[in-house]
Structures are given as structure tokens and as C-alpha cells.
Protein backbone atom coordinates (compact mmCIF):
# COMPACT_ATOMS: atom_id res chain seq x y z
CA UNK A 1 3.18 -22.06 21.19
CA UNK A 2 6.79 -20.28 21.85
CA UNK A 3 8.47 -22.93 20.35
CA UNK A 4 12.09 -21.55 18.74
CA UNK A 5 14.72 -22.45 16.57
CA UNK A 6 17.95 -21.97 17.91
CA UNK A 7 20.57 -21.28 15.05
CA UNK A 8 24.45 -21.46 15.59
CA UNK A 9 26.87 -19.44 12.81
CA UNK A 10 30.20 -20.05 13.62
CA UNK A 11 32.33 -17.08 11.29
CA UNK A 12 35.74 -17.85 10.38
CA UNK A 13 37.88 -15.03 10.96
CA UNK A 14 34.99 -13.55 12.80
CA UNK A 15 34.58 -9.76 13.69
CA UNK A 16 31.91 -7.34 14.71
CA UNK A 17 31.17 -5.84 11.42
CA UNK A 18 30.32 -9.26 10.29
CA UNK A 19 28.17 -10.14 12.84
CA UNK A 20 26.81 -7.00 12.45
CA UNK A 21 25.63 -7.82 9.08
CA UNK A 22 24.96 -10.74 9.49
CA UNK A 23 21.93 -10.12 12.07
CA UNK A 24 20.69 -7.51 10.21
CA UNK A 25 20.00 -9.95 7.08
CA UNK A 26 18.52 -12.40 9.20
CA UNK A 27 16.38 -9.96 11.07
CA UNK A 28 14.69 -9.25 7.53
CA UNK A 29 13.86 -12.68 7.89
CA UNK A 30 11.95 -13.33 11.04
CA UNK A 31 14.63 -13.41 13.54
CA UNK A 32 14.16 -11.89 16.55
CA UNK A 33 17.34 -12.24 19.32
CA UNK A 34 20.95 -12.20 18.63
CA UNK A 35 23.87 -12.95 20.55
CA UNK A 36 27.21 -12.18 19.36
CA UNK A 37 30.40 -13.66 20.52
CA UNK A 38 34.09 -13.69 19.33
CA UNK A 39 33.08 -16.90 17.11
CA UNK A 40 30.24 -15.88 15.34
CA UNK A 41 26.60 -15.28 16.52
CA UNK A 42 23.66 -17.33 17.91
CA UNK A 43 20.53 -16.09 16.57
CA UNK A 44 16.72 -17.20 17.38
CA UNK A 45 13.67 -17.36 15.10
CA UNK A 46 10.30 -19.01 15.91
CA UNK A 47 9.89 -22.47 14.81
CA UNK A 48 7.25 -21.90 12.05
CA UNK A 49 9.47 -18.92 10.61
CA UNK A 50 12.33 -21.12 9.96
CA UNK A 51 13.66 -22.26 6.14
CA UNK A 52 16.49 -23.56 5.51
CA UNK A 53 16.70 -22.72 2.28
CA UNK A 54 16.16 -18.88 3.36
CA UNK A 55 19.02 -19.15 5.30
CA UNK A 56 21.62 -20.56 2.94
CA UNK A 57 20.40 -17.69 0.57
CA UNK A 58 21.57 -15.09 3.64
CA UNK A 59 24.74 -16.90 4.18
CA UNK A 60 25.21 -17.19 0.19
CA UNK A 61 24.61 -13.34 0.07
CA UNK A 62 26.75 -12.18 2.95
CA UNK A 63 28.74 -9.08 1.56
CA UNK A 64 32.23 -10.21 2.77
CA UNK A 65 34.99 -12.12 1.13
CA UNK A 66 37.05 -14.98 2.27
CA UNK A 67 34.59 -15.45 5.60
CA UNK A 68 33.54 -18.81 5.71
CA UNK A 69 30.52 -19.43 7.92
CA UNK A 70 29.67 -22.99 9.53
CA UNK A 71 25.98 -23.20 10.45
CA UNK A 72 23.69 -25.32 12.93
CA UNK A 73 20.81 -25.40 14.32
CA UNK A 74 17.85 -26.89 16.81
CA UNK A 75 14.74 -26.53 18.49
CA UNK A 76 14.20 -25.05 21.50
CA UNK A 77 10.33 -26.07 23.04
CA UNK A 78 8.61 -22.72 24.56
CA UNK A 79 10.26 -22.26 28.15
CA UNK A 80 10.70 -19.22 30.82
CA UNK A 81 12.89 -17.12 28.29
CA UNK A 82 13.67 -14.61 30.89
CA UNK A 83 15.04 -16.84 32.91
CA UNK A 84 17.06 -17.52 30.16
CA UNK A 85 17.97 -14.02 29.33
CA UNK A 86 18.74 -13.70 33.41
CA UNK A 87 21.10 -16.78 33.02
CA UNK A 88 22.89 -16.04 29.77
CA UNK A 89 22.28 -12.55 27.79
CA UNK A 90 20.30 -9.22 29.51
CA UNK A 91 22.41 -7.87 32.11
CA UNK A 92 21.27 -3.87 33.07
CA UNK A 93 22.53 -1.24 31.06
CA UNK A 94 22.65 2.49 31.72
CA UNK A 95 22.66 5.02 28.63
CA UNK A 96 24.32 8.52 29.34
CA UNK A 97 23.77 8.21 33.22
CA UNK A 98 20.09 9.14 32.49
CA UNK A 99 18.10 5.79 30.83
CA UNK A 100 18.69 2.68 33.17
CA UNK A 101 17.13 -0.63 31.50
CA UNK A 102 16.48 -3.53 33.36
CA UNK A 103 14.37 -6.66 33.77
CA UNK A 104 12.35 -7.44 37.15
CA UNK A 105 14.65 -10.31 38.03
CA UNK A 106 17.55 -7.65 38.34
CA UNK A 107 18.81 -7.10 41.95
CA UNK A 108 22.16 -4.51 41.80
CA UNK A 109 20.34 -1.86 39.82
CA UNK A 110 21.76 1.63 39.29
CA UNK A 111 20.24 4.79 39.43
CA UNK A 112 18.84 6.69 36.74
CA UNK A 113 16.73 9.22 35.81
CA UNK A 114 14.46 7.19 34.03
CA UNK A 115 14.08 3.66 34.96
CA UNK A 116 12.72 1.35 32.62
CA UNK A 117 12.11 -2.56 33.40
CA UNK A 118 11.64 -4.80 30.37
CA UNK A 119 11.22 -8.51 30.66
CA UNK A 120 12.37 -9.09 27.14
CA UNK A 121 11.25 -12.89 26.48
CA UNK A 122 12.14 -13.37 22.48
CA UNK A 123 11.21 -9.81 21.89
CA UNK A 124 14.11 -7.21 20.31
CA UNK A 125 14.25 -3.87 22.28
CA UNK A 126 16.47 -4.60 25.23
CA UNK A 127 18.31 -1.34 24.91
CA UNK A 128 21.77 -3.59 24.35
CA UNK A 129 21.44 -3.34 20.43
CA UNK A 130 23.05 -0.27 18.60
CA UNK A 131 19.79 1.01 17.38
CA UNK A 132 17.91 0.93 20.22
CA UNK A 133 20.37 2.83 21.84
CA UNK A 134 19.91 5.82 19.16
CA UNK A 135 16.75 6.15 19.14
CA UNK A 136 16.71 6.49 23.03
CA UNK A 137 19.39 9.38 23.08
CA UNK A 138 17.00 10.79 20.74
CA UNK A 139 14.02 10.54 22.68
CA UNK A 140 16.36 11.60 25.92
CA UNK A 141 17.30 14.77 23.73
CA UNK A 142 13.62 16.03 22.55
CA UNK A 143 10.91 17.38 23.89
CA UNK A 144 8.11 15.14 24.36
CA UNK A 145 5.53 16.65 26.87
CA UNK A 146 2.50 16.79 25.52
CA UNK A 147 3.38 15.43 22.21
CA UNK A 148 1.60 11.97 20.52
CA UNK A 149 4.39 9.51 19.61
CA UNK A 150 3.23 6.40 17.65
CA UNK A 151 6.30 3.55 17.90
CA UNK A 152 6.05 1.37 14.71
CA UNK A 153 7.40 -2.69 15.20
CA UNK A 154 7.63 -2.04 19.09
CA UNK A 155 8.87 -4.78 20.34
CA UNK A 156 9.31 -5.23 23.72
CA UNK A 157 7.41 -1.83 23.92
CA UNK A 158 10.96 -0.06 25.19
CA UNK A 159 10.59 3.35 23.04
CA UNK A 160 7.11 3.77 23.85
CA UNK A 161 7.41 3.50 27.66
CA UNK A 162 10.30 5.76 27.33
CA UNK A 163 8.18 8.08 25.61
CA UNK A 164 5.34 8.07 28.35
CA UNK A 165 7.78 8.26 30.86
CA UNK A 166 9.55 11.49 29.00
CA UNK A 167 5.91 13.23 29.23
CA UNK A 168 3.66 11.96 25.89
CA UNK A 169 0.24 11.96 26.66
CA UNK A 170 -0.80 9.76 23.75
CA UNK A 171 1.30 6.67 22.90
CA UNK A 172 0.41 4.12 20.32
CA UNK A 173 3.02 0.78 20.04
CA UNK A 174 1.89 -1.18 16.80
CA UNK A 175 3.62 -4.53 16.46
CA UNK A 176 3.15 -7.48 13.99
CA UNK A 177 4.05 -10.51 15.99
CA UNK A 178 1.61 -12.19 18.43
CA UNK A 179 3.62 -12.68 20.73
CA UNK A 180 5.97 -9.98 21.12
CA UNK A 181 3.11 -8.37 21.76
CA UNK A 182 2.09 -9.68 24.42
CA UNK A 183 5.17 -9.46 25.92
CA UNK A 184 4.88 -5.36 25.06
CA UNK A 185 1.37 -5.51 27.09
CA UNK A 186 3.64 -7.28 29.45
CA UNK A 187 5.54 -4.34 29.92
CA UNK A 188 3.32 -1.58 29.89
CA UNK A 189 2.14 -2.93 32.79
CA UNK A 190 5.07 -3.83 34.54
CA UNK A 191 6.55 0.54 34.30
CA UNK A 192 2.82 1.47 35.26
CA UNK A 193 1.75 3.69 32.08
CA UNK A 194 -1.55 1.85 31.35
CA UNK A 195 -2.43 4.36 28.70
CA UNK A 196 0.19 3.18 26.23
CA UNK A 197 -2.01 1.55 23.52
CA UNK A 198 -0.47 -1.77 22.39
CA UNK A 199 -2.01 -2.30 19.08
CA UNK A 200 -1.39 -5.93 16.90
CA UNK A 201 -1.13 -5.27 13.26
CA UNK A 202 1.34 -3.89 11.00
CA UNK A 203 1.54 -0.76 9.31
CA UNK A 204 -1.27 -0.83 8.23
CA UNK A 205 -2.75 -0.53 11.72
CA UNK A 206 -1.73 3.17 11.07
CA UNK A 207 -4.80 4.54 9.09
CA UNK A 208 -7.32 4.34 11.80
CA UNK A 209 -4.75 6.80 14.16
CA UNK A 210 -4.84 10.38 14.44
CA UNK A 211 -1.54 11.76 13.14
CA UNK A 212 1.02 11.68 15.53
CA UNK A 213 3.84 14.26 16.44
CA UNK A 214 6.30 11.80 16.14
CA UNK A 215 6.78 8.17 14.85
CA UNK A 216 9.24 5.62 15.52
CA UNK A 217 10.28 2.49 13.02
CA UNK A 218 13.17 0.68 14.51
CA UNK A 219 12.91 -2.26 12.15
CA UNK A 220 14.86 -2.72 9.29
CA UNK A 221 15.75 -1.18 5.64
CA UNK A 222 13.23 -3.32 3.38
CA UNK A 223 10.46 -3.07 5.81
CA UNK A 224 11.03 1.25 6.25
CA UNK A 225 11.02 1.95 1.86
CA UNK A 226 8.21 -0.47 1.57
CA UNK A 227 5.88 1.56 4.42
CA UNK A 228 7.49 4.89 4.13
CA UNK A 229 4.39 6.50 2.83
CA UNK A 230 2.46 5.15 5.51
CA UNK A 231 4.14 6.98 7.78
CA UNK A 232 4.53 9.61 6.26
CA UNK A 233 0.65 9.85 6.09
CA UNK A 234 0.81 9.17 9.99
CA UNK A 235 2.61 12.38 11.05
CA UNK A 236 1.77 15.89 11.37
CA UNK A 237 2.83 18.51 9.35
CA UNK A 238 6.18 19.48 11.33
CA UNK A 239 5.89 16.12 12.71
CA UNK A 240 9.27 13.81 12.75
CA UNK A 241 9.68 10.52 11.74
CA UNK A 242 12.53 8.30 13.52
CA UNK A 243 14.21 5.40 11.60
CA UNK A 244 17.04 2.80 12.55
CA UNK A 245 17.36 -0.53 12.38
CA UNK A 246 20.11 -0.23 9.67
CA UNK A 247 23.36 0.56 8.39
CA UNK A 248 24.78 3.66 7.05
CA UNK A 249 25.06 3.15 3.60
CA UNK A 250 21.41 2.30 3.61
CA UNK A 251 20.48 5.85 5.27
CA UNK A 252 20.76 7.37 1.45
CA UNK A 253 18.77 4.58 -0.01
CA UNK A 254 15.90 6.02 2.40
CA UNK A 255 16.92 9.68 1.46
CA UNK A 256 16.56 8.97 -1.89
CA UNK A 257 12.98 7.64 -1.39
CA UNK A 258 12.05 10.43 0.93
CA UNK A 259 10.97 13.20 -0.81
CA UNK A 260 8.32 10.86 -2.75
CA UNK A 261 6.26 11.64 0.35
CA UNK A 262 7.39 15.14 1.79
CA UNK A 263 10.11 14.52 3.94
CA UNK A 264 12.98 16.21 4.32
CA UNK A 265 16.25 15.13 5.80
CA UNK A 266 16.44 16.63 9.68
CA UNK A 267 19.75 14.75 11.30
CA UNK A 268 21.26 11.41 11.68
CA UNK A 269 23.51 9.84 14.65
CA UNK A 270 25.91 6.38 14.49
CA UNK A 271 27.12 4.10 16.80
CA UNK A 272 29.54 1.83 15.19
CA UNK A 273 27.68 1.81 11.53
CA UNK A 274 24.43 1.45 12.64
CA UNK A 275 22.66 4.92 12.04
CA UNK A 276 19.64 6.37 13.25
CA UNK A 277 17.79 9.05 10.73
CA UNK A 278 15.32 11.59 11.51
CA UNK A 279 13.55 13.32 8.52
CA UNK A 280 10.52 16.19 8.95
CA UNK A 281 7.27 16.33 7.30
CA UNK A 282 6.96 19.20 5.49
């Protein structure tokens, strides 16, 4: 069953920030794909995942004044969702000249030094959002050969095939939903690096793994201070721990929970105010 619920939010003025935020609360929520537009943003959440009631409460609790927001919503019954990402949303996108991201269906491709093909489905890691962009100049900017890199809420699986493909010899992609990850398997395949280990669980999959060099969590705020210790336990000593998924503001809220679990602050990078943080285990 792939069955969705399409919602509609139609933002009055509308602007980026807002949409911004506006994602990012319903992401905490089960939503998987947004699309933002100069009216508002269409957003997509899996059919048993849906409440009303939820949603009001994020629309209710939207931090801007004198934005009115107009919602709808229906189902949408389980279909070929890349087709519909190949009609409407994932076009290819190229980070630094270096990371090119496309889906097989793509014809006018450019060249790259890594080349990366996701068939996203519902899944969030297309390489278009903010965050995933971040965490990929990271990975572009550090040395992975040899290193183990566990990538926490996966996704599509984009981080961790990066990661192979920059040289990791152990990868580990934990994600919660069913079937995002299958669609990760999906992908593994599809840029050849069958040793990526696609693992469904949460963080608590983490325990059983031998501590890694490096772990990502592109997920959200909530979801990083509830299961910082966990990976915290799940890295090295020297190891580095990767977060995004959120706004600026919120980078302090995780710097204030930190040191609970010796880490340090190492450096943190922004596009628009959507911040990636990397902290050190000490």
C-alpha cells in the first residue's frame, strides 16, 4: 500500500521563509515530499499518517503573523511516483560542478565527478532540499577513504551512496519507514555499491553497530535531542557526528544539549537558514 494524502496550503502573502517553516513542522509529522511554489506549498504524507487535527495544530502554531493559510487536501491511490517526479518536481541538479544527482529516467545529464542516480518515489533526499545539499558539500569536503559512515533516517539512501562513492568501506543507512526503504535498497542497487547495508529500524537499530567514524542525521530538531545520545554512543572517539534537517536558531538548542554526551561543537554551514552542524566526540 503507497497510498498518499496529497495536502494543498495556499499562504497568503506567501514567501520562502514561510514555506520554509512550514515544511519543516510538518516533516515532524510524517510528511515526506514538499513542493514549494509562489502560493504556498503542496506537501505529501502517507494515508495512514494523516490527522487532521495534527495539522490544524501546525497551521495554529505557525510562528508568523498576519499569514493566513487556506488548506486542502485528497488522496492520491499508490501509482508510478517517479513518473510523477519526472512529470512535475525532480529535474537534475549539479552541486559545486562535482555532485551531479539524477534519476534513471533523466536523458540531458551533465557531467560530474560523482554521479549519483536516485529514483526518489515519496522518499526525501533528492539533493534539491537545503539540507541535503549541506551535508553533501560536507561529505565532498572530507576525507572518507577508508572511514565507516553510518547515515541515520536515510531516505532515499543519497548520503550513503555518496559516501561509498567518496571511498567508505563500511556504510550502514538505517531508516524507519517501510517503504522508503525499499526505495533506498532501490538505489543502492541502481549506483552499483552493493555493500551499503540498508537497515529498517530507527535509532535504535544503532546498538548492534560497531562505532562508526562518522554519522549522519538529516532529519529534524525533535527527532536529533531525543536520540542524541544514541549517537553519540555510535561514534568513535574523534569520530564526527553530522546534523541538519533544521533551522538556525535551533543549532544552539542542540549545542546546549551536546555536551550531556561528549560532544563538542566542530563547525556549522547555512544555506538560506537551514544549517548543517558538525560536533566531535571527545
Amino acid at each position: 500500500m503507497n497510498d498518499y494524502i496529497e495536502l494543498r496550503v495556499d499562504l497568503t502573502p506567501c514567501d520562502e521563509a514561510a514555506t520554509d517553516v512550514l515544511a519543516a513542522l510538518l516533516a515532524e509529522h510524517g510528511y515526506e515530499s514538499f513542493v514549494p511554489d509562489d502560493g504556498g506549498l503542496t506537501a505529501y504524507v502517507r494515508e495512514p499518517e494523516f490527522n487532521a487535527g495534527v495539522l490544524r495544530g501546525v497551521i495554529d502554531d505557525m510562528p508568523f503573523e498576519g499569514i493566513t493559510a487556506d488548506t486542502r487536501w485528497s488522496k492520491v491511490e499508490g501509482r508510478d511516483w517517479n513518473a510523477e517526479w519526472e512529470k512535475n518536481y525532480f529535474h537534475p541538479i549539479n552541486i559545486d560542478g562535482r555532485c551531479v544527482i539524477h534519476s534513471s529516467f533523466h536523458t540531458d545529464i551533465p557531467e560530474a565527478e560523482y554521479d549519483i542516480v536516485i529514483d526518489p518515489k515519496m522518499a526525501f533526499g533528492t539533493g534539491h532540499h537545503q539540507t541535503t545539499t549541506l551535508i553533501i558539500r560536507h561529505l565532498l569536503a572530507s576525507e572518507l577513504k577508508g572511514k565507516s559512515v553510518t547515515d541515520v533516517g536515510t531516505g532515499t539512501g543519497i548520503l550513503a551512496i555518496l559516501a561509498a562513492m567518496r571511498g567508505a568501506t563500511q556504510v550502514h543507512a538505517i531508516e524507519i519507514d517501510e517503504f522508503a526503504h525499499v526505495n533506498a535498497v532501490e538505489n543502492v542497487a541502481l549506483n552499483g555499491h552493493p555493500e551499503i547495508d540498508v537497515i529498517l529500524g530507527d535509532a535504535s537499530s544503532l546498538a548492534p553497530l560497531a562505532p562508526a567514524d562518522i554519522l549522519l542525521a538529516n532529519i529534524n530538531r525533535n527527532i536529533i535531542l531525543n536520540d542524541l545520545g544514541r549517537y553519540a554512543d555510535a561514534v568513535v572517539a574523534g569520530g564526527e557526528i553530522v546534523l541538519s534537517g533544521f533551522y538556525s536558531a535551533d543549532a544552539d538548542v542542540i549545542l546546549a544539549d551536546a555536551g550531556r554526551y561528549g560532544l563538542e561543537y566542530k563547525s556549522r554551514a547555512s544555506i538560506d537558514d537551514w544549517t548543517c552542524l558538525v560536533l566531535s566526540k571527545s
